[in-house]
N, C-alpha and C. Protein backbone atom coordinates (compact mmCIF):
# COMPACT_ATOMS: atom_id res chain seq x y z
N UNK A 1 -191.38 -83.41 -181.26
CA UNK A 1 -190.64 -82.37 -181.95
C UNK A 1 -189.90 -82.97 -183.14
N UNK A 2 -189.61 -82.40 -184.11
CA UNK A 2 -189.00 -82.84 -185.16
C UNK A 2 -187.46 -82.86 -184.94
N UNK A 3 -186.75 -83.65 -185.65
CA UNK A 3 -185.36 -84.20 -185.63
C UNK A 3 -184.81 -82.92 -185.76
N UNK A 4 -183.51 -83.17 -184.69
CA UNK A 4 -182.41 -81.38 -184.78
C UNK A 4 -183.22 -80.20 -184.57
N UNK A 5 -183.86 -80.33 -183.57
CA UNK A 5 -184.77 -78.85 -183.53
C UNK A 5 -184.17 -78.12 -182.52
N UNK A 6 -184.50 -77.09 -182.61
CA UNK A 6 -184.33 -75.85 -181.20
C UNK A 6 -184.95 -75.15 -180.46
N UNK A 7 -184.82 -74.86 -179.53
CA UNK A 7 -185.93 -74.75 -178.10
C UNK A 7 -184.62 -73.06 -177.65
N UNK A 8 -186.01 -72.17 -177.83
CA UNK A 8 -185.09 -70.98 -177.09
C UNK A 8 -186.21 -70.56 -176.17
N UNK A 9 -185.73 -70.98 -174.72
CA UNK A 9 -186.58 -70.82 -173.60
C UNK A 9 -186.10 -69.64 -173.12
N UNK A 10 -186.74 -68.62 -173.30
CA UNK A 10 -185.76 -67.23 -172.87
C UNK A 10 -186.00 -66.31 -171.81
N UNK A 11 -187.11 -66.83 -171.68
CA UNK A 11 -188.21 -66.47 -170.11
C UNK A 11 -187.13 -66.28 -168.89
N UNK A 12 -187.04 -65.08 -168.03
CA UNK A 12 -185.85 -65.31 -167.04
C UNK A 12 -186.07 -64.35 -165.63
N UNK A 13 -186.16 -65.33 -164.65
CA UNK A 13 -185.47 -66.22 -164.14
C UNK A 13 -185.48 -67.66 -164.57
N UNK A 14 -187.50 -67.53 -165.02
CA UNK A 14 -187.58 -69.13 -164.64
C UNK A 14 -188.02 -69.52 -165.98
N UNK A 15 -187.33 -69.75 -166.89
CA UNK A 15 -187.94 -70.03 -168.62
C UNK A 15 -188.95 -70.60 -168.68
N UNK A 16 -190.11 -70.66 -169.24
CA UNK A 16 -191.04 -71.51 -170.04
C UNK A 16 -190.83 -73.12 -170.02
N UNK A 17 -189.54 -73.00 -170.35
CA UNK A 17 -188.95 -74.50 -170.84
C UNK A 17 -188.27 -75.04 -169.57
N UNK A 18 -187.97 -76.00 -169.04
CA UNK A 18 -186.59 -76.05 -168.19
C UNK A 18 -185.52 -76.85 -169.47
N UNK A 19 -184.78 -75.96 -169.57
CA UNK A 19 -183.41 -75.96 -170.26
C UNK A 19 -182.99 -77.54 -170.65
N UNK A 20 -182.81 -78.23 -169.07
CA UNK A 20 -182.15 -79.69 -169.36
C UNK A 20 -183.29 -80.37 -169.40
N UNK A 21 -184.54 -80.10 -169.69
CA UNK A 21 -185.55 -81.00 -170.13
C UNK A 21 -185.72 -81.09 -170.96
N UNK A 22 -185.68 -79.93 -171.91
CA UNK A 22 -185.81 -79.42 -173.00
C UNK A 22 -184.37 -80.54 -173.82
N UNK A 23 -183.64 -80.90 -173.17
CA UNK A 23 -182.17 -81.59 -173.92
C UNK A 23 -182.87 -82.89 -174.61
N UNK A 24 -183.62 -83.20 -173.66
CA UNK A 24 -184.14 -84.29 -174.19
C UNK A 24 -184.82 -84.57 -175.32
N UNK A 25 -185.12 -83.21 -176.07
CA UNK A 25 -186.20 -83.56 -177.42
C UNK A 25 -185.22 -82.62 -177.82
N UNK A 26 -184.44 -81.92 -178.00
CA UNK A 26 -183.99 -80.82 -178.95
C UNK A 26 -182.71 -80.72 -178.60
N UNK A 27 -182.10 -80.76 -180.46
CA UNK A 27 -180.45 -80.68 -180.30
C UNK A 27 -179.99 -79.43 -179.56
N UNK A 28 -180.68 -78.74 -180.15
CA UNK A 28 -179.66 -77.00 -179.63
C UNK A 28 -181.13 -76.33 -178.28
N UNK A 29 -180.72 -76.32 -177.69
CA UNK A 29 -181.31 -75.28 -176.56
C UNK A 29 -180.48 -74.17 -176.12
N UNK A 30 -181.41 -72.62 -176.28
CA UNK A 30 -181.06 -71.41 -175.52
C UNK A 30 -181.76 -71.09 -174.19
N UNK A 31 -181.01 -70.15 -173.61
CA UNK A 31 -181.71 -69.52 -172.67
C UNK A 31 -181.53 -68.44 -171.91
N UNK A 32 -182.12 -67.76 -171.18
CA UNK A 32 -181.45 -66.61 -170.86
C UNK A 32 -181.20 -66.75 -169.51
N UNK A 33 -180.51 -67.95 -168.68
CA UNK A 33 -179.87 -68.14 -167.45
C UNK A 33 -178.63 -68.07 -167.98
N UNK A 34 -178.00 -67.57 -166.93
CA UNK A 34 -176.57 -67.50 -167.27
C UNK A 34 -175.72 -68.68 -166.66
N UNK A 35 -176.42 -69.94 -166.00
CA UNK A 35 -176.15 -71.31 -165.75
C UNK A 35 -176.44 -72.20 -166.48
N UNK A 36 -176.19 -71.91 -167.42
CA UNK A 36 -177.32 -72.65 -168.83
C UNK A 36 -176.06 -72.16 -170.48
N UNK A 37 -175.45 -73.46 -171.04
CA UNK A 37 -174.92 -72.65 -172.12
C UNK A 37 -175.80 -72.12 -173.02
N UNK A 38 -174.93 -71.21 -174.20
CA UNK A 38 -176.38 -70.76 -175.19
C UNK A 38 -177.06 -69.33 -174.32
N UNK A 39 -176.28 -68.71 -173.55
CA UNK A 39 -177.35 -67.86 -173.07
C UNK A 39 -177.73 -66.59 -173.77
N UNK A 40 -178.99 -66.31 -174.16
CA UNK A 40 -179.34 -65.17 -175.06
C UNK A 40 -179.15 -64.14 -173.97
N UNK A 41 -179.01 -63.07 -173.66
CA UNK A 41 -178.62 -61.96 -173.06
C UNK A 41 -178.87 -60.22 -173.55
N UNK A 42 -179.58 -59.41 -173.53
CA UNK A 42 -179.69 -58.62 -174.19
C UNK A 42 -178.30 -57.43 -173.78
N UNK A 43 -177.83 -58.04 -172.87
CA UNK A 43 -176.56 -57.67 -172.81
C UNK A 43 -175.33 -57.32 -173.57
N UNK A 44 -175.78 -59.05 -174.65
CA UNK A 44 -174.97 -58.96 -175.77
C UNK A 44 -174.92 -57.77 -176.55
N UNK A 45 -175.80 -57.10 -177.01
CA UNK A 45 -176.74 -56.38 -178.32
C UNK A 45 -176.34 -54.75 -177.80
N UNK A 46 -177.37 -54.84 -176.52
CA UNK A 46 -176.86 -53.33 -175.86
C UNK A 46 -176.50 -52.23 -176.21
N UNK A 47 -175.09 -52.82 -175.55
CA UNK A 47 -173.65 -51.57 -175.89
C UNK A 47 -173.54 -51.29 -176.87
N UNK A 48 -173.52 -52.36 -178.32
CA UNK A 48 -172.85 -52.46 -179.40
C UNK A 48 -173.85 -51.20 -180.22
N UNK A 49 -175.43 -51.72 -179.87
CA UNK A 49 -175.90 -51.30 -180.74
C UNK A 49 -176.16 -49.45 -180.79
N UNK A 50 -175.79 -48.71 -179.43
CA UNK A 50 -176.30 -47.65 -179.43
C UNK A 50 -174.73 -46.88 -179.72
N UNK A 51 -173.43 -47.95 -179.14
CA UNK A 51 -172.12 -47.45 -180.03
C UNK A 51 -172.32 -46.94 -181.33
N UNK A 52 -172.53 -48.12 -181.83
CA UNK A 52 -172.89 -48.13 -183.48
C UNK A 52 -173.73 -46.86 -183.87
N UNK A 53 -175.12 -46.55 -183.35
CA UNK A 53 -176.22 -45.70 -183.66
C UNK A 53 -175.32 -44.59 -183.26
N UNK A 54 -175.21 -44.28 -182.25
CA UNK A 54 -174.24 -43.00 -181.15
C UNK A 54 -173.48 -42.60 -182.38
N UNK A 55 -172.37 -43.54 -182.85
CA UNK A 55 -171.27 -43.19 -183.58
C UNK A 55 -171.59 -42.50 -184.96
N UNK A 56 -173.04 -42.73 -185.97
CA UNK A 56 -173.18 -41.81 -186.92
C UNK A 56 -173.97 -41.43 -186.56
N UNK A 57 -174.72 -40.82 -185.80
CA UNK A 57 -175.51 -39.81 -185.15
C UNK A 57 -176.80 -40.45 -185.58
N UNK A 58 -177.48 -41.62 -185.34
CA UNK A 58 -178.42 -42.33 -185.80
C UNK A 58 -179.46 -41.49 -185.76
N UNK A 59 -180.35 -41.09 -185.86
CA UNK A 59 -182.07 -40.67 -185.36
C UNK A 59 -182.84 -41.68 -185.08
N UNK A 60 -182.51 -43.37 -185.39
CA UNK A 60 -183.38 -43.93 -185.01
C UNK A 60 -182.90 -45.26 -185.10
N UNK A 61 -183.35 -46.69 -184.62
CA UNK A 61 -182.99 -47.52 -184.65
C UNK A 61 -183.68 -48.69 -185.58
N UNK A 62 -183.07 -48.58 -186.86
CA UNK A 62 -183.90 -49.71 -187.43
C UNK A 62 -183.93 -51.14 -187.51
N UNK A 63 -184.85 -51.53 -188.57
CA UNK A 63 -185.03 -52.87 -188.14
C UNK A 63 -183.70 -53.54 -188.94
N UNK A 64 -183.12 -52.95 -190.10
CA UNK A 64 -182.30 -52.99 -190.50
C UNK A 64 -180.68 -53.66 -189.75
N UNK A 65 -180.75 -52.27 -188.81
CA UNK A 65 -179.76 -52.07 -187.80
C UNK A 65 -179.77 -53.27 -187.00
N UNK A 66 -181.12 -53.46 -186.15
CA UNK A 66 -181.00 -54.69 -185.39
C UNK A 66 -180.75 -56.13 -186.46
N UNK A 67 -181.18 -55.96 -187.40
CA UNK A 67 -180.74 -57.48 -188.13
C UNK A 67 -179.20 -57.52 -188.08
N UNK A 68 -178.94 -56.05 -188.61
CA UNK A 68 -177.07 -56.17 -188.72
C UNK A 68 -176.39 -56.89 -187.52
N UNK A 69 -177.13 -56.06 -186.20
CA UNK A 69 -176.32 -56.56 -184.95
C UNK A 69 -176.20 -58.04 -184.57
N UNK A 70 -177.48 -58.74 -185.36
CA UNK A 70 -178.14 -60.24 -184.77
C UNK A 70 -176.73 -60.96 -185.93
N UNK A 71 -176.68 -60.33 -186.92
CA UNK A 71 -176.00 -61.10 -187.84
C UNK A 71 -174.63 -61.30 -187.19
N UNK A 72 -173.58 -60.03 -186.59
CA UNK A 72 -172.72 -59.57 -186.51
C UNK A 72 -172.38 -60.40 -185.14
N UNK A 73 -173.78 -60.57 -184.53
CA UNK A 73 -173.39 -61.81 -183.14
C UNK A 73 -173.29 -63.21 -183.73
N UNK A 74 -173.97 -63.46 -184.63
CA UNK A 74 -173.69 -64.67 -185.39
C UNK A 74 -172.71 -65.17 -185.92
N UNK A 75 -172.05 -64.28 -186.75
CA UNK A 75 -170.80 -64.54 -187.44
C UNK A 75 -169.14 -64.61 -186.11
N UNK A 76 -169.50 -64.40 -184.85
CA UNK A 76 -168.73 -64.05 -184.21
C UNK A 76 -167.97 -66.03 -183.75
N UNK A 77 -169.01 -66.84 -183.97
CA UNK A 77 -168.51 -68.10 -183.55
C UNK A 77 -167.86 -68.43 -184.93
N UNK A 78 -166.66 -69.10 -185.13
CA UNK A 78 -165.95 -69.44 -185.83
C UNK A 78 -166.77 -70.77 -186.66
N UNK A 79 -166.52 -71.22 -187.59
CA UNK A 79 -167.67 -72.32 -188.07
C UNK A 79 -166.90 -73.62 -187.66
N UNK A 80 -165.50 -73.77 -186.90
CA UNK A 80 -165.26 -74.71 -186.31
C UNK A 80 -165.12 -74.91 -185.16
N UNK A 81 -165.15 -73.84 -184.39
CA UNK A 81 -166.05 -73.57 -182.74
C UNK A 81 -167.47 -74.36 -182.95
N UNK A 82 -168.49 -74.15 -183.57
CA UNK A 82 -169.74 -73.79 -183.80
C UNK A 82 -170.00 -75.19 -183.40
N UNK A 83 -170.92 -75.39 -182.16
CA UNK A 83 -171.55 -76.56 -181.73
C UNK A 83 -172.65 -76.40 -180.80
N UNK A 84 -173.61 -77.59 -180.40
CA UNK A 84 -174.78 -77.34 -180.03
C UNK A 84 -174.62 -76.53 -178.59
N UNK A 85 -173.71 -76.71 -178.27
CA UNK A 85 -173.22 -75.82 -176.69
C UNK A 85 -173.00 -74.85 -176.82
N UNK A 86 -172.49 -74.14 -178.36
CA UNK A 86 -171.66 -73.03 -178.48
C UNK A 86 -172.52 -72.09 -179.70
N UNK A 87 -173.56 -72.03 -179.44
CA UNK A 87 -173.83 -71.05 -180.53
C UNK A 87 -173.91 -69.65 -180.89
N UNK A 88 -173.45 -69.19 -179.56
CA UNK A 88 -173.08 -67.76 -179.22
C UNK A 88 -172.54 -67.29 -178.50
N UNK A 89 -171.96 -66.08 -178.62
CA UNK A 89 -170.74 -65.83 -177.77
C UNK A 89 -170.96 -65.50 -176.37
N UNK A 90 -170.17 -66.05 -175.22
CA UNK A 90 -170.71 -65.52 -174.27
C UNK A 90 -170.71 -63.93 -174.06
N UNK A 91 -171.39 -63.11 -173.06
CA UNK A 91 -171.55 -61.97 -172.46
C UNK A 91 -170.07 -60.88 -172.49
N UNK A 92 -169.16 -61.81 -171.98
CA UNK A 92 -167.98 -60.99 -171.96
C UNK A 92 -166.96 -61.45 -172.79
N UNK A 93 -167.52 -61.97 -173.54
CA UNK A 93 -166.25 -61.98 -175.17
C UNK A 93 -166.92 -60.58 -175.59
N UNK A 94 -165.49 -59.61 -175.83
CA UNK A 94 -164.98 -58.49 -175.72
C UNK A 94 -164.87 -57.94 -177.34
N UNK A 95 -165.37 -59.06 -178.19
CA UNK A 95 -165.16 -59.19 -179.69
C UNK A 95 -166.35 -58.63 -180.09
N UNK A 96 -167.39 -59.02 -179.24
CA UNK A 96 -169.03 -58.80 -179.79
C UNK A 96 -169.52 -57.35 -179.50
N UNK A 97 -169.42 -56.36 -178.48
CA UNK A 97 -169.63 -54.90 -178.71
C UNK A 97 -168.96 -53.77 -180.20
N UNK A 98 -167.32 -54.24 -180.62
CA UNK A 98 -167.18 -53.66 -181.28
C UNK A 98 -167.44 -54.37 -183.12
N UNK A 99 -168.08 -55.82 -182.90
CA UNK A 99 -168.51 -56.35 -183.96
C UNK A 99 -169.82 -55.44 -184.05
N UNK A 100 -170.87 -55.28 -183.26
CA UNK A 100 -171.65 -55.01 -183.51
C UNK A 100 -172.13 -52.97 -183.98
N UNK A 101 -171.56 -52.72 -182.51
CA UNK A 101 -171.24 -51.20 -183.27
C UNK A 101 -170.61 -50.89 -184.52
N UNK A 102 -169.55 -51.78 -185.54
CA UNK A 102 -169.53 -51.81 -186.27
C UNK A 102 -170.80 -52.07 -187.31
N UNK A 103 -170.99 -52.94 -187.19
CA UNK A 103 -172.35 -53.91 -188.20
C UNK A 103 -173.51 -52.48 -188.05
N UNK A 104 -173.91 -51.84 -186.93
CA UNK A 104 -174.68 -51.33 -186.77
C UNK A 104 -174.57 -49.69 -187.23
N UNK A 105 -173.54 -49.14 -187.01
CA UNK A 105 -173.31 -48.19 -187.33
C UNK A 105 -173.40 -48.07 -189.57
N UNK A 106 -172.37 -49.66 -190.19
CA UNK A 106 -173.15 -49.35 -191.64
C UNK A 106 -174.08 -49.73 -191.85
N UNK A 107 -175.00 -50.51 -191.35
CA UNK A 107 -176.45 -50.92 -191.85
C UNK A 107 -176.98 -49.02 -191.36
N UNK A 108 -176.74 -48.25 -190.83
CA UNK A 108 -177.79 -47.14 -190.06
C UNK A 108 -177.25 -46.09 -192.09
N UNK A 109 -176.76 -45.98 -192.38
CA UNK A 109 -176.23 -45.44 -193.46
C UNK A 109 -177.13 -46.01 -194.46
N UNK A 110 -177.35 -46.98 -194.99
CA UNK A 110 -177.64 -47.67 -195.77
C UNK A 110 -179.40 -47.94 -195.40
N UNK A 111 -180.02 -47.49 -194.23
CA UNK A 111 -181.67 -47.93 -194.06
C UNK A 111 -182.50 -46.91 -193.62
N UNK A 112 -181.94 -45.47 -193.66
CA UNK A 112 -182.28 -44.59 -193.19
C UNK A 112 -182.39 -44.34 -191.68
N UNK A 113 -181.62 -44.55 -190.98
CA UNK A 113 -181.42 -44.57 -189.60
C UNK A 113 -180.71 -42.69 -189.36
N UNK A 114 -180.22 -42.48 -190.07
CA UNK A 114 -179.39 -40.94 -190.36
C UNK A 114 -180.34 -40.20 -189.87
């Protein structure tokens, strides 16, 4: 694998990858165990995103919309938090539903989601 790479084994229960094997060739590893830091979760996305849609009466969910939400989980780690353990927020940081129903609700204005 090439230097500083990333491995998102997201397969769940049992990922593709095993997680701490995966440590061994790649700086940043995800996954979707919740015994595992880094866990991708569609949990995260969820709530936020049908808040968001719900809240201007979306008709539809675009691709737009979902970029907003992916962004809006991104920006949520501080850039001096931000480390190979920490690249996303966990499940119940309480910050990331109304980041995202935000993010999601103006991208739906702006991509034809109305």
């Amino acid at each position: 694998m090439a230097p500083r790479s990333c491995v998102f084994a997201l397969a769940n229960p049992v990922p593709e990858v095993n997680p701490w094997e995966a440590l061994d060739y790649a700086q940043i590893v995800a996954t979707g165990r919740s015994d595992f830091p880094n866990q991708i979760n569609n949990a995260l996305v969820f709530p936020g995103i049908f808040k968001g849609a719900l809240s201007v009466r979306a008709r539809k969910i675009t691709r737009e919309m979902r970029l907003a939400a992916s962004v809006a989980i991104a920006g949520l780690i501080p850039d001096d938090e931000l480390a190979d353990q920490y690249i996303i927020p966990g499940i119940f940081n309480k910050a990331v539903c109304p980041a995202v129903a935000a993010a999601v609700a103006e991208a739906a204005a702006f991509s034809g989601g109305l």
